[in-house]
Protein backbone atom coordinates (compact mmCIF):
# COMPACT_ATOMS: atom_id res chain seq x y z
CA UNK A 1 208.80 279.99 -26.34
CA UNK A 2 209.95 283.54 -27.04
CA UNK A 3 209.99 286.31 -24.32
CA UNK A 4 207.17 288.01 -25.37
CA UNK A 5 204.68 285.19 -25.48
CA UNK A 6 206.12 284.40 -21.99
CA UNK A 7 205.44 287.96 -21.25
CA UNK A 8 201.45 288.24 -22.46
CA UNK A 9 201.11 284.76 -20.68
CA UNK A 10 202.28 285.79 -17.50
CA UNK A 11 200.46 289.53 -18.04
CA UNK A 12 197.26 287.81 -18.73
CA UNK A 13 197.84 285.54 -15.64
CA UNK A 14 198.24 288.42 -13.14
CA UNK A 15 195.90 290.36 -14.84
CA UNK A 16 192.69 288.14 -14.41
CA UNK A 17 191.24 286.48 -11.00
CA UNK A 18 189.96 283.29 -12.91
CA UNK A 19 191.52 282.73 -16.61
CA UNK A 20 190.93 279.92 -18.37
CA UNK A 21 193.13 278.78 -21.38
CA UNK A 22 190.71 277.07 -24.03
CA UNK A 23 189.43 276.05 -27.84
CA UNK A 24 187.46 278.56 -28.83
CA UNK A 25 185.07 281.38 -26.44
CA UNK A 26 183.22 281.12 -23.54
CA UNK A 27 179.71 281.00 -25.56
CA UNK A 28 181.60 278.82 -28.94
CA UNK A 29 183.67 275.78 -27.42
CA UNK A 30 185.49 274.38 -30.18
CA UNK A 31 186.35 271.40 -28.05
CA UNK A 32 184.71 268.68 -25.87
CA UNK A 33 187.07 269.82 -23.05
CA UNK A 34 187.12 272.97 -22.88
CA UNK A 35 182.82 273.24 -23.65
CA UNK A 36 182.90 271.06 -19.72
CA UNK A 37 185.09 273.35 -18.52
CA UNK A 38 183.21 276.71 -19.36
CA UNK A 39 180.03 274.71 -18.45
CA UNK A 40 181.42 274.09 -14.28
CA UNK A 41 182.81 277.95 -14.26
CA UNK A 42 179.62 279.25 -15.67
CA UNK A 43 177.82 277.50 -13.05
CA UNK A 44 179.70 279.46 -10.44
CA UNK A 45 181.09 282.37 -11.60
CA UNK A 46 178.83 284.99 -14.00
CA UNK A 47 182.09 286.40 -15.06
CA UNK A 48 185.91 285.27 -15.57
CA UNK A 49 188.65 285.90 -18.55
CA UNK A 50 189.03 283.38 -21.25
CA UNK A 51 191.76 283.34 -23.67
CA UNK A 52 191.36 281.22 -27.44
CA UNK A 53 194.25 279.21 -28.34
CA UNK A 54 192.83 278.31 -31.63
CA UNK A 55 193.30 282.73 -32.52
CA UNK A 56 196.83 282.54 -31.34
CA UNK A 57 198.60 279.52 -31.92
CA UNK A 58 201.65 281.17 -30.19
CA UNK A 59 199.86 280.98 -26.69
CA UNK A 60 198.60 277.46 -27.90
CA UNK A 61 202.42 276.16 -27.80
CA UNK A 62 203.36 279.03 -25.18
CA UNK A 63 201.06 277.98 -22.14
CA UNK A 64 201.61 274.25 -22.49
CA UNK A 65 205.44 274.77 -21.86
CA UNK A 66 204.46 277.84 -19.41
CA UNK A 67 202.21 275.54 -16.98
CA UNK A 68 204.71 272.47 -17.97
CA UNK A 69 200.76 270.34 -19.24
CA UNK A 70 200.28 268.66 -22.80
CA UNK A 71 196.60 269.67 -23.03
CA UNK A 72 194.47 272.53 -23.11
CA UNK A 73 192.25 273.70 -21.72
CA UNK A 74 193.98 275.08 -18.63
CA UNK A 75 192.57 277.07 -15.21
CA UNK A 76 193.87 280.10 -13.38
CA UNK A 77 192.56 281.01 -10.33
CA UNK A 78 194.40 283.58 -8.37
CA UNK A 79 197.68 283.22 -10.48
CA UNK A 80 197.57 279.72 -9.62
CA UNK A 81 197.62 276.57 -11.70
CA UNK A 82 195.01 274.53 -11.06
CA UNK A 83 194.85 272.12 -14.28
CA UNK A 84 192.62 270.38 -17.34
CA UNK A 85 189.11 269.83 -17.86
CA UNK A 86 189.84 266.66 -15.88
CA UNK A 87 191.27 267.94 -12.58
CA UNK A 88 188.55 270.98 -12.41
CA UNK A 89 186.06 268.04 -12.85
CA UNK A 90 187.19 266.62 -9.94
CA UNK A 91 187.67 269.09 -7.64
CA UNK A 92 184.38 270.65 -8.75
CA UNK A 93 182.74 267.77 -7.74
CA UNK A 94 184.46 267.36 -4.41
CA UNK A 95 183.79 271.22 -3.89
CA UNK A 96 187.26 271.98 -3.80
CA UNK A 97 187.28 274.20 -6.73
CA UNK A 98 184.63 276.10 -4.72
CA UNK A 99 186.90 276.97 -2.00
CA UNK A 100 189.73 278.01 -4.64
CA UNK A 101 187.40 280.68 -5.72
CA UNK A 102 186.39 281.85 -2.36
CA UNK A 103 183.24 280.49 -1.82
CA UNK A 104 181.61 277.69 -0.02
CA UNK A 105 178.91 275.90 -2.78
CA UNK A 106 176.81 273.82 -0.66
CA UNK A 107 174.56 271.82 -3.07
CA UNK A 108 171.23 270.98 -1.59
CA UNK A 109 169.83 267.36 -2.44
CA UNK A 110 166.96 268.38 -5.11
CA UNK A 111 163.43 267.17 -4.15
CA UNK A 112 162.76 264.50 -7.38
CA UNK A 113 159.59 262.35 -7.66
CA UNK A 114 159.44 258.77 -9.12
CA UNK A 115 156.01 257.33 -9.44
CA UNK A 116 155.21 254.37 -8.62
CA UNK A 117 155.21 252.16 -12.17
CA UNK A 118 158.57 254.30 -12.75
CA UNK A 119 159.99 252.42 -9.34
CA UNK A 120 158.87 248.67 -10.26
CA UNK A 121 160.60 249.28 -13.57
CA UNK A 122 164.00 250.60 -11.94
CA UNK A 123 163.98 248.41 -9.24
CA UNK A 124 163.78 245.58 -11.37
CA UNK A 125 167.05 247.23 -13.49
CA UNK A 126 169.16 247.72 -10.29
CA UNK A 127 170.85 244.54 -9.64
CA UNK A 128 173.91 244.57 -7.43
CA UNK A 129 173.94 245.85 -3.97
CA UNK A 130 176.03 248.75 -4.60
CA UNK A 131 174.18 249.76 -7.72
CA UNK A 132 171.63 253.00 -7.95
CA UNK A 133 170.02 255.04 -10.36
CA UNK A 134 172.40 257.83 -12.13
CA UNK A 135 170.40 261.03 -13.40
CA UNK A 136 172.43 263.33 -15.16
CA UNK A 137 170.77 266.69 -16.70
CA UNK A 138 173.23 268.47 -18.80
CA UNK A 139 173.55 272.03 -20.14
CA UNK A 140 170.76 271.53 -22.34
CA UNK A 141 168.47 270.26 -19.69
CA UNK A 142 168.35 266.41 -21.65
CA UNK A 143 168.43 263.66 -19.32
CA UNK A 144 169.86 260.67 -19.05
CA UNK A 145 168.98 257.61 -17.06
CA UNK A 146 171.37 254.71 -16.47
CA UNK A 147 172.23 252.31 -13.11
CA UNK A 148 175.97 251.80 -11.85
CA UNK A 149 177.90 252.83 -8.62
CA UNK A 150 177.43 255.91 -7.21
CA UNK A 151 180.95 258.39 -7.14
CA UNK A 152 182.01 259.00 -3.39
CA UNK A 153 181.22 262.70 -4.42
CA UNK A 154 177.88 262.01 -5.95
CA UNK A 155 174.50 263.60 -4.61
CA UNK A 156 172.25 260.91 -3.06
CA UNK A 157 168.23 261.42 -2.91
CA UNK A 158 165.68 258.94 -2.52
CA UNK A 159 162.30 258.61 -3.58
CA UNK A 160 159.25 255.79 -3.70
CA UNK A 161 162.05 253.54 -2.33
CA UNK A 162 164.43 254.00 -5.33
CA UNK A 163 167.66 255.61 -4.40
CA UNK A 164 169.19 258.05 -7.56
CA UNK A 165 172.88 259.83 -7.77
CA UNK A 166 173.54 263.25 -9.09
CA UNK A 167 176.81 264.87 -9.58
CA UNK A 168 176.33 268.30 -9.06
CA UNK A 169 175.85 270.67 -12.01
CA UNK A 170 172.63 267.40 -12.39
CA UNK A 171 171.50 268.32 -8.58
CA UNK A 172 171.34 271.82 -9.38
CA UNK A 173 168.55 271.33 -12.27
CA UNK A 174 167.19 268.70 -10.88
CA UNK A 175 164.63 269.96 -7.81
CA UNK A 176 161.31 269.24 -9.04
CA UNK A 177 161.71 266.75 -11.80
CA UNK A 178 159.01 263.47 -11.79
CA UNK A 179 160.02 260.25 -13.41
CA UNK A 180 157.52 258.46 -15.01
CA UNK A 181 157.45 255.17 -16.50
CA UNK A 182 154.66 255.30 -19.57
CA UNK A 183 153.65 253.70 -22.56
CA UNK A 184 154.67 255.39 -26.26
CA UNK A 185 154.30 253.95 -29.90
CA UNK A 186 157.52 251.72 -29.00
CA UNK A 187 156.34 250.41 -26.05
CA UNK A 188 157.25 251.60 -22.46
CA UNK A 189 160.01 254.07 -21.95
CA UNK A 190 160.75 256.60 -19.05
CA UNK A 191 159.75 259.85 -18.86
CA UNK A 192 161.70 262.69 -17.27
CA UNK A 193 159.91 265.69 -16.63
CA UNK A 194 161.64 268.90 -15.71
CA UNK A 195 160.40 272.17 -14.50
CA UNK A 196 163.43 273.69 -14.45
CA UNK A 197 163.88 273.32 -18.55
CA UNK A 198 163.71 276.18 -20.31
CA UNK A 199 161.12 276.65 -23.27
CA UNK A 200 161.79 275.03 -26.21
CA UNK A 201 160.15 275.71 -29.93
CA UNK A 202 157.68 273.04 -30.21
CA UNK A 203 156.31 270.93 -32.82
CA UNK A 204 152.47 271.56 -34.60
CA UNK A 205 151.45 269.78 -37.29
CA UNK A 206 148.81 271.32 -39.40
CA UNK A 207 146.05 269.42 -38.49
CA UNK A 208 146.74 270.69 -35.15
CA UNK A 209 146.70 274.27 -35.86
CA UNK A 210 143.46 273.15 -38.10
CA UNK A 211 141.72 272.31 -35.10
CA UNK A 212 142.69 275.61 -32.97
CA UNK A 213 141.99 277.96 -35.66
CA UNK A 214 138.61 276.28 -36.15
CA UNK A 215 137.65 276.47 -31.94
CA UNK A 216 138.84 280.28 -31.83
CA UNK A 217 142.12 279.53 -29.77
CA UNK A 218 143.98 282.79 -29.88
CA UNK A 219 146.96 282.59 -31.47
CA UNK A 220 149.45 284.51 -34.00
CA UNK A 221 150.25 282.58 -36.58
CA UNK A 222 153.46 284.21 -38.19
CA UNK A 223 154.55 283.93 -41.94
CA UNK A 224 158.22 284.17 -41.91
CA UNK A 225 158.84 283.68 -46.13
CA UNK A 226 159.18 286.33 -48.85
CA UNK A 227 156.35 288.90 -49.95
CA UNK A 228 157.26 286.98 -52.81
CA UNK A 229 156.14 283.78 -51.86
CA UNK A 230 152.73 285.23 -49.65
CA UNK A 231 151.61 286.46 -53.12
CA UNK A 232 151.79 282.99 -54.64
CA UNK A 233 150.15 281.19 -51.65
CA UNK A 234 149.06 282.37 -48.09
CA UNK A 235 147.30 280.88 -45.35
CA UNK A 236 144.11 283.47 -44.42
CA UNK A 237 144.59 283.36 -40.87
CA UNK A 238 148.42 284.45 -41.02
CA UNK A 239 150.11 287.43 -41.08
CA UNK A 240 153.58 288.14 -42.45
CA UNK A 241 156.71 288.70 -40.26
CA UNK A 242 157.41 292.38 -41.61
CA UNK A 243 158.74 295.31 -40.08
CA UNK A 244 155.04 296.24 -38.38
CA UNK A 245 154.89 292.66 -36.54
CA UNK A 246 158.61 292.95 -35.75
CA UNK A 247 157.69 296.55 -33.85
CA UNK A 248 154.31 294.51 -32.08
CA UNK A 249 156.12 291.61 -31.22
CA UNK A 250 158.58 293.25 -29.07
CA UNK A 251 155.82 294.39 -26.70
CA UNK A 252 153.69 291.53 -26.89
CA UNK A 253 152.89 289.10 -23.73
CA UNK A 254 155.83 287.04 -23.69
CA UNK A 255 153.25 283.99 -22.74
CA UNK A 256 151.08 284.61 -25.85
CA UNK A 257 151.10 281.59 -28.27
CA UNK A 258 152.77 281.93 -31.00
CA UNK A 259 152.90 279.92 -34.57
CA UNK A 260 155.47 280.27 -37.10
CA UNK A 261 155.26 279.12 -40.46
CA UNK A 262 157.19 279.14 -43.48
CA UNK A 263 157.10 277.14 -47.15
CA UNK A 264 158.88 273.37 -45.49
CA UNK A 265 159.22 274.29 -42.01
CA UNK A 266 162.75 274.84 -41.97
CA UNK A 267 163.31 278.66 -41.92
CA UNK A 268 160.12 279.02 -39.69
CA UNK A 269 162.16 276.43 -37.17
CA UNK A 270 165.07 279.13 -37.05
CA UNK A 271 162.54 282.23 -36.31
CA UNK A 272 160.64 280.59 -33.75
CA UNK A 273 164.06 280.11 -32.23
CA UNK A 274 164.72 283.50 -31.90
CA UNK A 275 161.62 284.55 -30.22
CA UNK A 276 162.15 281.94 -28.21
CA UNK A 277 165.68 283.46 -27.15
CA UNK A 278 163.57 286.89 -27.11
CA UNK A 279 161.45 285.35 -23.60
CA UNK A 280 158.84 283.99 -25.53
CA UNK A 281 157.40 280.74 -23.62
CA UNK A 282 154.95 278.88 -25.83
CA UNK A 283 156.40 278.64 -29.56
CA UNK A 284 155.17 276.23 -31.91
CA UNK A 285 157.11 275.88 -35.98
CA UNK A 286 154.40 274.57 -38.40
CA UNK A 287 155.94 270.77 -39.51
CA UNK A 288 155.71 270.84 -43.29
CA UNK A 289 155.15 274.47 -43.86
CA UNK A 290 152.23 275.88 -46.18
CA UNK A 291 153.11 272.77 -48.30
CA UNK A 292 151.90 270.67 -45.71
CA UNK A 293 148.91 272.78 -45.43
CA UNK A 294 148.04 272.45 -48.85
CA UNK A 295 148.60 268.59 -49.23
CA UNK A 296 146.25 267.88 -46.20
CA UNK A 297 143.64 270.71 -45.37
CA UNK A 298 143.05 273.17 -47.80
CA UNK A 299 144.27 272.53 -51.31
CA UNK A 300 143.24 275.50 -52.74
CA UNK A 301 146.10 277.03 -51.73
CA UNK A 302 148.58 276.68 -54.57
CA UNK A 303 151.73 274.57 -54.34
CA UNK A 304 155.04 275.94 -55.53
C-alpha cells in the first residue's frame, strides 16, 4: 500500500465516529456481508460514515493490509477496530457492540401470541429437551419458523406453553405478532401475523375490483399506461395517472384505497410501489391488467 492510500485510510478513520468499510452503500449492499452489517448499525445508529470498496479498489487492497483482516466489510468505532460482519454479529447480539457505541440497548422480550392449534402443532415439532421454537423477522419483516437450540444470547418469551427464541434485531419487530396454525389450498401451514410490517402493494384480481366497483366501495382506480394505450381500451371507472392526479395524489388521505392498473400488471406493480413508499397504506396492483379485464368481465373492451 502506497502512502497516500494509507493516508485517506487513516484520515477517514479519525475523521468519522462509526465507519464502516463495505461492498457497495449503506441503502445498495453489493454483498451478503456487508447488507448484515448495515442492517445491525441501522438498527442503532440513524447516522454513521460508510466507505465503498467496490468505487476504489485502492482502499479495497489498502484497508485489508491497514486493519491486518482478509475480508471486508470492516467496523470503526471510535478509531478502533472492531472487525467483520461476523464479529459485529456477535457482539451485537451479546450487546457488546452497544456499549462500544456508548449506549446501553436493553431489548425488551416482545409480547407474541400463539393460539392454541398453532401450540399442538409446535409442540408436537419440538423434540429434544433443549429444543425451542426460533422466530426470526428480518429486514423485510418475512418470517421464518424453525426448532433447534436456543443461542446463550438469544431472547426467550413464552406463550400458550410454547417457549420461542429471538435474536435481537427479531425481538425488536416482533411485539405483537400472533401465530396461527390454519388450513390453505396445501393443507395446514403457519401463519405469522405482524403488526409491526409495513404496508405492502397488494394483490386484486379483477373479479375483485368487479365486485367493489359494483357495491359503491370508494376507491381510485389509477391507469398508469400511455394516452396511447387509454385511447385503444379503457376501463370507465379509471382515471389516468397524468400530471392532474399526480398534483391530487400528493394531498390525498394517505389511508384512501387505492387501485393501480396497467395493460399485464407489471408496470402498474412498480407505481403502486411508489405510492406505497409515498405513505400510502392500502395499495392494491390489478393481476392481469386491462387484459385480464377484458378476458373475464367485460369484453367489450378491446384487446391489444
Amino acid at each position: 500500500m502506497d502512502a497516500e492510500t494509507r493516508d485517506r485510510i487513516a484520515r477517514a478513520i479519525e475523521n468519522n465516529d462509526v465507519l464502516l468499510f463495505m461492498k457497495g452503500t449503506r441503502r445498495a449492499p453489493q454483498c451478503g456481508f456487508s447488507a448484515r452489517t448495515v442492517e445491525i448499525l441501522d438498527s442503532l445508529l440513524p447516522e454513521y460514515a460508510t466507505v465503498d470498496v467496490l468505487a476504489h479498489p485502492e482502499i479495497r487492497d489498502g484497508i485489508k493490509e491497514y486493519s491486518s483482516w482478509p475480508t471486508i466489510p470492516q467496523l470503526y468505532i471510535r478509531g478502533e477496530f472492531i472487525g467483520g460482519s461476523d464479529i459485529v454479529t456477535e457482539l451485537f447480539e451479546a450487546g457488546e457492540l452497544q456499549k462500544k457505541l456508548g449506549f446501553d440497548d436493553q431489548v425488551e422480550p416482545p409480547e407474541l401470541t400463539v393460539t392454541e392449534r398453532a401450540a399442538e402443532a409446535l409442540r408436537g415439532a419440538v423434540q429434544g429437551a433443549d429444543e425451542l421454537v426460533c422466530l426470526e423477522i428480518d429486514k423485510d419483516f418475512q418470517p421464518g419458523l424453525s426448532v433447534g437450540p436456543a443461542r446463550p444470547t438469544s431472547i426467550i418469551v413464552e406463550s400458550n406453553g410454547v417457549r420461542i427464541a429471538l435474536d435481537r434485531l427479531s425481538a425488536g419487530r416482533a411485539n405483537g405478532v400472533t401465530i396461527d396454525y390454519v388450513d390453505t389450498p396445501q393443507g395446514p401451514a403457519f401463519k405469522v401475523d405482524n403488526p409491526n410490517e409495513p404496508p405492502r402493494v397488494q394483490p386484486m384480481t379483477v373479479r375483485e375490483l368487479k365486485t367493489k366497483l359494483d357495491a359503491g366501495e370508494e376507491l381510485l382506480l389509477i391507469d398508469v399506461r400511455t394516452e396511447g394505450e387509454r385511447q385503444t381500451a379503457h376501463i370507465a371507472a379509471s382515471r389516468l395517472l397524468d400530471d392532474g392526479l399526480r398534483d391530487e395524489l400528493e394531498d390525498l388521505d394517505r389511508d384512501r384505497v387505492l387501485v393501480f392498473q396497467c395493460h399485464h400488471g407489471h408496470r402498474s406493480q412498480r407505481a403502486a410501489e411508489q405510492y406505497i413508499q409515498a405513505g400510502f397504506r392500502r395499495v392494491y396492483n390489478l393481476i392481469g391488467g386491462i387484459d385480464a379485464w377484458s378476458q373475464e368481465i367485460d369484453p367489450s373492451v378491446p384487446r391489444y
